[in-house]
C-alpha atoms as a PDB file:
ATOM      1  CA  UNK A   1       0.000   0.000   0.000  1.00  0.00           C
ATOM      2  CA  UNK A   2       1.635   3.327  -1.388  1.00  0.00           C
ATOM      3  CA  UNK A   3       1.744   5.931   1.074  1.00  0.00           C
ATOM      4  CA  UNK A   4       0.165   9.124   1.124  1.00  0.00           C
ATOM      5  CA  UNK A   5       3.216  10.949  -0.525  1.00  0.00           C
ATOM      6  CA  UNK A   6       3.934   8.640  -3.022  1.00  0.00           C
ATOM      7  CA  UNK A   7       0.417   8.936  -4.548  1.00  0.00           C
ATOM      8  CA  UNK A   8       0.969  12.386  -4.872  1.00  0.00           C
ATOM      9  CA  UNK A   9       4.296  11.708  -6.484  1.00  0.00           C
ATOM     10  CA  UNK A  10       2.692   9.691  -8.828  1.00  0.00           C
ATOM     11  CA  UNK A  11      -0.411  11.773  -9.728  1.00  0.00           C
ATOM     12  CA  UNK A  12       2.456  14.814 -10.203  1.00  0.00           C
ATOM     13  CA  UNK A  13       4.351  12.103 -12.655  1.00  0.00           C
ATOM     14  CA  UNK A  14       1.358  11.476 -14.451  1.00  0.00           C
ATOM     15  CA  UNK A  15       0.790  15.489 -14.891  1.00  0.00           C
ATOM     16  CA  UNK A  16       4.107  15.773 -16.092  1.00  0.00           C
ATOM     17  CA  UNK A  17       4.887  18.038 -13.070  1.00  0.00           C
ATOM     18  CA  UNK A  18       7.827  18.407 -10.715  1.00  0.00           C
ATOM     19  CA  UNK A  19       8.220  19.643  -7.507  1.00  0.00           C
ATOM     20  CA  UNK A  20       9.734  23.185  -6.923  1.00  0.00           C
ATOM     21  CA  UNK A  21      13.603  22.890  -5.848  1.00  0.00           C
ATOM     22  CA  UNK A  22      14.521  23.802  -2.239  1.00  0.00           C
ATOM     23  CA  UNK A  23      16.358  27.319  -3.598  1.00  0.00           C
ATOM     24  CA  UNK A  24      14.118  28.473  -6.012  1.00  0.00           C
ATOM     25  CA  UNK A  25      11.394  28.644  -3.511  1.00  0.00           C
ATOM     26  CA  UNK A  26      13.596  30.727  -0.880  1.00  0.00           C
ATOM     27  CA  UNK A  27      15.273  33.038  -3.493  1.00  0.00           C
ATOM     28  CA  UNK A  28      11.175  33.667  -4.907  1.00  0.00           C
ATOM     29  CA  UNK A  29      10.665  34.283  -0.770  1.00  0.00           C
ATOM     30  CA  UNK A  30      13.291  36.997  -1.083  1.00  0.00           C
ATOM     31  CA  UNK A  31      12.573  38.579  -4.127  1.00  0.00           C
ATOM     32  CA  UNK A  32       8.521  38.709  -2.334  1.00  0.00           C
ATOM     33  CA  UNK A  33      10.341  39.987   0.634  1.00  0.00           C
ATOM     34  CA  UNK A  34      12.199  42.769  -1.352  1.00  0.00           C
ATOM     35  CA  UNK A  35       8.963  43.544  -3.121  1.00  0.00           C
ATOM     36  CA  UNK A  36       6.406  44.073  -0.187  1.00  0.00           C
ATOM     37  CA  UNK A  37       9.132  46.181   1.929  1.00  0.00           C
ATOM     38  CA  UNK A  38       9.725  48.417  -1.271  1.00  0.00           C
ATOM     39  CA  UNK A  39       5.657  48.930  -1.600  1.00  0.00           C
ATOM     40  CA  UNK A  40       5.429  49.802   2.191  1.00  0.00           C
ATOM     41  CA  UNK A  41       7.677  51.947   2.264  1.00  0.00           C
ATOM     42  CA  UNK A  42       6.123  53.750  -0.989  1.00  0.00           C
ATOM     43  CA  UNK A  43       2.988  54.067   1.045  1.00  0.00           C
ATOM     44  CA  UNK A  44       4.367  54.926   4.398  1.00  0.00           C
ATOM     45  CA  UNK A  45       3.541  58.621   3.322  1.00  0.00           C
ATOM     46  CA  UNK A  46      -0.061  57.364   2.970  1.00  0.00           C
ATOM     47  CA  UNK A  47      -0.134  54.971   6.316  1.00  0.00           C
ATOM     48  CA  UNK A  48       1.221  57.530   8.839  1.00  0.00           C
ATOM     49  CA  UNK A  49      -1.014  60.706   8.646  1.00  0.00           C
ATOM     50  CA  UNK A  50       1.106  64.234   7.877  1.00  0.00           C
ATOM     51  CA  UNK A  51       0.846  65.660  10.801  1.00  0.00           C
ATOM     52  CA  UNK A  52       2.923  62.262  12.708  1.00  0.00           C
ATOM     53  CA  UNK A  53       5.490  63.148  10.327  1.00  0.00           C
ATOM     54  CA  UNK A  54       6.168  66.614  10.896  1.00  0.00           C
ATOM     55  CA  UNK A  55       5.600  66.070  14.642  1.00  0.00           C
ATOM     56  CA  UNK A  56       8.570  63.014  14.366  1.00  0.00           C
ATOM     57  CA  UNK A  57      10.573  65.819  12.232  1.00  0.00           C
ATOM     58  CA  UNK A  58      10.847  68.419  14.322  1.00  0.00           C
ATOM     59  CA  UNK A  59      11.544  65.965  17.370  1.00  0.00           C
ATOM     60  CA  UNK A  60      14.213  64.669  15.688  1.00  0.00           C
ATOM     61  CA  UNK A  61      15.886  67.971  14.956  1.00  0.00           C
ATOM     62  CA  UNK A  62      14.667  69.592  17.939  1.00  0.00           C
ATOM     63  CA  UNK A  63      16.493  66.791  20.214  1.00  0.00           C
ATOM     64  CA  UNK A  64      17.447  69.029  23.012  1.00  0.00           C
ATOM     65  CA  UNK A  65      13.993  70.567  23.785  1.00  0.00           C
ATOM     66  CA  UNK A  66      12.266  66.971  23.171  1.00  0.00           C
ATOM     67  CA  UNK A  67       9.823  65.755  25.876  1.00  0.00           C
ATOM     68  CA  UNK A  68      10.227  62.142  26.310  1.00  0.00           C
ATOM     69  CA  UNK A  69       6.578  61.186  26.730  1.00  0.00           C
ATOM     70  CA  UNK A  70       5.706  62.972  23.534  1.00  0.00           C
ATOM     71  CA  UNK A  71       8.413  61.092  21.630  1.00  0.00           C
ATOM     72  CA  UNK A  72       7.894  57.945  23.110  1.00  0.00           C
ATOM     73  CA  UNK A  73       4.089  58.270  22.310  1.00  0.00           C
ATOM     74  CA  UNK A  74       4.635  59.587  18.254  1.00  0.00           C
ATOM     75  CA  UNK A  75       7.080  56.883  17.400  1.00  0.00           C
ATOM     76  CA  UNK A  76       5.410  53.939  19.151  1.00  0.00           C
ATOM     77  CA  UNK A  77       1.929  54.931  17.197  1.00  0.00           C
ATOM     78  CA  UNK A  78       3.782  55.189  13.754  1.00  0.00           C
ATOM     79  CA  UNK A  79       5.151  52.220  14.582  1.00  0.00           C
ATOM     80  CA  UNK A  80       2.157  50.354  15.339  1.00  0.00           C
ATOM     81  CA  UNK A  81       0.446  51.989  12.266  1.00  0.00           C
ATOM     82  CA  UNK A  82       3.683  50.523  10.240  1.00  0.00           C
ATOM     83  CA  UNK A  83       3.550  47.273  11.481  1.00  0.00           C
ATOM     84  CA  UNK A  84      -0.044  46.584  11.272  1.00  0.00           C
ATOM     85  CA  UNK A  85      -0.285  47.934   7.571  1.00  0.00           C
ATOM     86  CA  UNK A  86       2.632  45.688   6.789  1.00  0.00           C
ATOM     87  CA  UNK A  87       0.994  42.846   8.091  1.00  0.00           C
ATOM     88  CA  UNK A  88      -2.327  43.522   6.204  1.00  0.00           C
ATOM     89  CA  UNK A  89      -0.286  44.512   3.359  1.00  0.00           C
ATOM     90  CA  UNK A  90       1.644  41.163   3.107  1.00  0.00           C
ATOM     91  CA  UNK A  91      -1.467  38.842   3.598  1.00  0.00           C
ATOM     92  CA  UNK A  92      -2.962  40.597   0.965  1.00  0.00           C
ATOM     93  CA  UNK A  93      -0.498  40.261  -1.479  1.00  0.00           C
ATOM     94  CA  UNK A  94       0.319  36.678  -0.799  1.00  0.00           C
ATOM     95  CA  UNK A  95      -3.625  35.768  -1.364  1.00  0.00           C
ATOM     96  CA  UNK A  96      -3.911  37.431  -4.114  1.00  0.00           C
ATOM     97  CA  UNK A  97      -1.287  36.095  -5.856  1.00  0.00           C
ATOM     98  CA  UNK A  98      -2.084  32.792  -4.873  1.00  0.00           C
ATOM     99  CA  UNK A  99      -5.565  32.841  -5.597  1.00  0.00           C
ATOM    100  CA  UNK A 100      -5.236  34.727  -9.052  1.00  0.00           C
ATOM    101  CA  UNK A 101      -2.241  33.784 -10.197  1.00  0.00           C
ATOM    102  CA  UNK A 102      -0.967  30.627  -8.464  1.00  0.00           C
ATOM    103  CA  UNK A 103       2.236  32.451  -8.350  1.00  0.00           C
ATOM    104  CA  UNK A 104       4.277  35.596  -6.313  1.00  0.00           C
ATOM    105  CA  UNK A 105       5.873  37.781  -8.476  1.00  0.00           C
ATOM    106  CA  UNK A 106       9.283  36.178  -6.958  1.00  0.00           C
ATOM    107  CA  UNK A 107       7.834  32.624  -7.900  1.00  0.00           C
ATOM    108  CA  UNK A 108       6.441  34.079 -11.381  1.00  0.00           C
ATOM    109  CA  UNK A 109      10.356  35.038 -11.811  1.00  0.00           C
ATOM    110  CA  UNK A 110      11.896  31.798 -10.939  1.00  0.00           C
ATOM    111  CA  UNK A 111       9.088  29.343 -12.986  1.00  0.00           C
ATOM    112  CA  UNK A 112       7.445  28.096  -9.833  1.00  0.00           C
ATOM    113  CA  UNK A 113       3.605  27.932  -8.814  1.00  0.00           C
ATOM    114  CA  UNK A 114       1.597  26.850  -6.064  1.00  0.00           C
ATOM    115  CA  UNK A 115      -1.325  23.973  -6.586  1.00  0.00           C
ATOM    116  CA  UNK A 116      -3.792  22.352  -4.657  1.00  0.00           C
ATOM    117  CA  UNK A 117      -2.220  18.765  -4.005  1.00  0.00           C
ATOM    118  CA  UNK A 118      -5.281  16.656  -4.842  1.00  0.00           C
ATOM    119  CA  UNK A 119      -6.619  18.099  -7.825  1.00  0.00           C
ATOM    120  CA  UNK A 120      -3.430  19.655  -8.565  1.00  0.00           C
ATOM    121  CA  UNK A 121      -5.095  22.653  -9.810  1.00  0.00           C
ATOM    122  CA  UNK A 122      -5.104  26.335  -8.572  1.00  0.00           C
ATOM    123  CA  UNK A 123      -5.298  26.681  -4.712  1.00  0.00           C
ATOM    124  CA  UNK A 124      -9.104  27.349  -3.517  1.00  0.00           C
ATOM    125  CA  UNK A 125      -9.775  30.714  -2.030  1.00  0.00           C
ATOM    126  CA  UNK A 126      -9.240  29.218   1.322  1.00  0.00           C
ATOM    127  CA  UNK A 127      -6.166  27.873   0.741  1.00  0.00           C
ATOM    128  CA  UNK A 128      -4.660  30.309  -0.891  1.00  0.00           C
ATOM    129  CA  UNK A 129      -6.112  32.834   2.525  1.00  0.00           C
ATOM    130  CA  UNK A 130      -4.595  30.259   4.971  1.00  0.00           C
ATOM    131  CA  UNK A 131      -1.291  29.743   3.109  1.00  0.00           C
ATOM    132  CA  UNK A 132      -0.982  33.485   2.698  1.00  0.00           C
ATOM    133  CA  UNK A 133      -1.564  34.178   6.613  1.00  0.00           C
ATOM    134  CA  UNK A 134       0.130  31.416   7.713  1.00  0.00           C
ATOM    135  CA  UNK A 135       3.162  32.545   5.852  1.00  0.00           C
ATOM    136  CA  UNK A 136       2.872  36.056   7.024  1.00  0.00           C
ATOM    137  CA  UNK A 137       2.599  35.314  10.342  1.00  0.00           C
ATOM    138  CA  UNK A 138       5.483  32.554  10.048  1.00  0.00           C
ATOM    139  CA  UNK A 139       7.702  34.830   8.517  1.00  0.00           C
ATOM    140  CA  UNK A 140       7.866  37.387  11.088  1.00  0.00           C
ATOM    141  CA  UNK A 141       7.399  35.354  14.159  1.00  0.00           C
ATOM    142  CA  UNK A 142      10.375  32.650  12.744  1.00  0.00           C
ATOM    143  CA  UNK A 143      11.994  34.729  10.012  1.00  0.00           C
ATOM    144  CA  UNK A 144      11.007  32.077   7.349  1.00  0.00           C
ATOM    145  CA  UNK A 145      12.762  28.866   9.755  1.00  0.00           C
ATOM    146  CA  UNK A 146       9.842  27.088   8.939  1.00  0.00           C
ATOM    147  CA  UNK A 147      10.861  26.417   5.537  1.00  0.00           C
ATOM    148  CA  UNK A 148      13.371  23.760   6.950  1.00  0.00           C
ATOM    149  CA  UNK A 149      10.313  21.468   7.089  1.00  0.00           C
ATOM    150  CA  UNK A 150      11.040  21.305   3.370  1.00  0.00           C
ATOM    151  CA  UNK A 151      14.381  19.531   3.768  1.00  0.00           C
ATOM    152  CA  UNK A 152      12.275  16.908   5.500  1.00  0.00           C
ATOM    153  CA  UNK A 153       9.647  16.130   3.727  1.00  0.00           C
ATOM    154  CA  UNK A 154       9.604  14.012   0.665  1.00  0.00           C
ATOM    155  CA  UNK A 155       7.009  16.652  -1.091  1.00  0.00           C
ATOM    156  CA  UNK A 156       9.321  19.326  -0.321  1.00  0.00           C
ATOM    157  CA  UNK A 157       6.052  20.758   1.716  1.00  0.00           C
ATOM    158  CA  UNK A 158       6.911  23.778   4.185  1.00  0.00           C
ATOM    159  CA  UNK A 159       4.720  24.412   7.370  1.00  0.00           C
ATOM    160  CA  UNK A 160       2.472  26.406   5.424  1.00  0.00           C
ATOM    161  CA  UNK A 161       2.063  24.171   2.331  1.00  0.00           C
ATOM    162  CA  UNK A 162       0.881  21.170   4.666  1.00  0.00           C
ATOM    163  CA  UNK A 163      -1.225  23.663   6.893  1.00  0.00           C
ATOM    164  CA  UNK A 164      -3.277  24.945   3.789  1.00  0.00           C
ATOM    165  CA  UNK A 165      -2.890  20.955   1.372  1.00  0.00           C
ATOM    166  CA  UNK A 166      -1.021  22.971  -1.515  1.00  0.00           C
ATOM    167  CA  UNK A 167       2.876  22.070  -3.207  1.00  0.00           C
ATOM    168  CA  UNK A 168       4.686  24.499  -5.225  1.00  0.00           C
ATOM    169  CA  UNK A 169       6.029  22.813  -8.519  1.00  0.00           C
ATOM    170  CA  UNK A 170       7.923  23.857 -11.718  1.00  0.00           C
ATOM    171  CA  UNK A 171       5.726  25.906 -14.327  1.00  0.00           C
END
């Protein structure tokens, strides 16, 4: 009796698909990476108001006269404003890529796509949501360790890709 991952070896044979390599998926992971910081920080302008700008301006150059509180208070809500837009930012991006496209920009670049490991189709709207968040969150809580559970697994699945029942193969 085949295993589980052999099936889906063999239904990817029969495709004529192969699984994604190891470095192509973390160099499409850094080329995403470059991307969504580069956005954000085109729409910073637009995610902290004017006025928090000026405000952490003229503290900065007015370091002498600077009360504490106040500084502590601007820079700890534009950070917060940063951080949550980033978060939302990234989620969105990942889904929509996933769920249009199949594909990042990064994995667009390298020939890669993500599919739905039964039908071997495009990901479902709720996988391509969970993969998306669960990457988002894994990325900044591990810094992207969890792709190690590639190495291990014969599917070359990472946390998220068994979390959400997609593989990333060669276009």
């Amino acid at each position: 009796m085949a295993n589980k991952y052999e099936l889906i070896l063999e239904k990817l044979e029969k495709e004529e698909k192969s699984l994604a390599s190891f470095e192509k998926r973390i160099t499409a992971y850094i080329i995403d990476l470059f991307i969504i910081w580069f956005a954000c920080a085109i729409f910073l302008p637009f995610v902290i108001d004017k006025d928090t700008l000026i405000r952490l301006r003229e503290l900065i150059y007015e370091y002498e006269t600077i009360d504490p509180d106040n500084l502590y208070t601007t820079i700890t809500s534009s950070f917060v404003k940063f951080i949550v837009f980033l978060f939302i930012f990234q989620t969105v991006y990942y889904f929509i890529c996933f769920y249009y496209c199949s594909a990042t920009i990064g994995m667009y670049i390298l020939k890669i796509k993500t599919i739905d490991n039964e039908s071997l189709d495009s990901p479902n709207i709720i996988s391509s949501f969970l993969k998306a968040l669960i990457i988002t969150m894994m990325s900044w809580i591990l810094q992207g360790i969890l792709f190690l559970f590639a190495l291990a697994n014969p599917l070359r699945m990472t946390f998220a890709d068994m979390f959400s029942n997609t593989l990333v193969v060669n276009n």
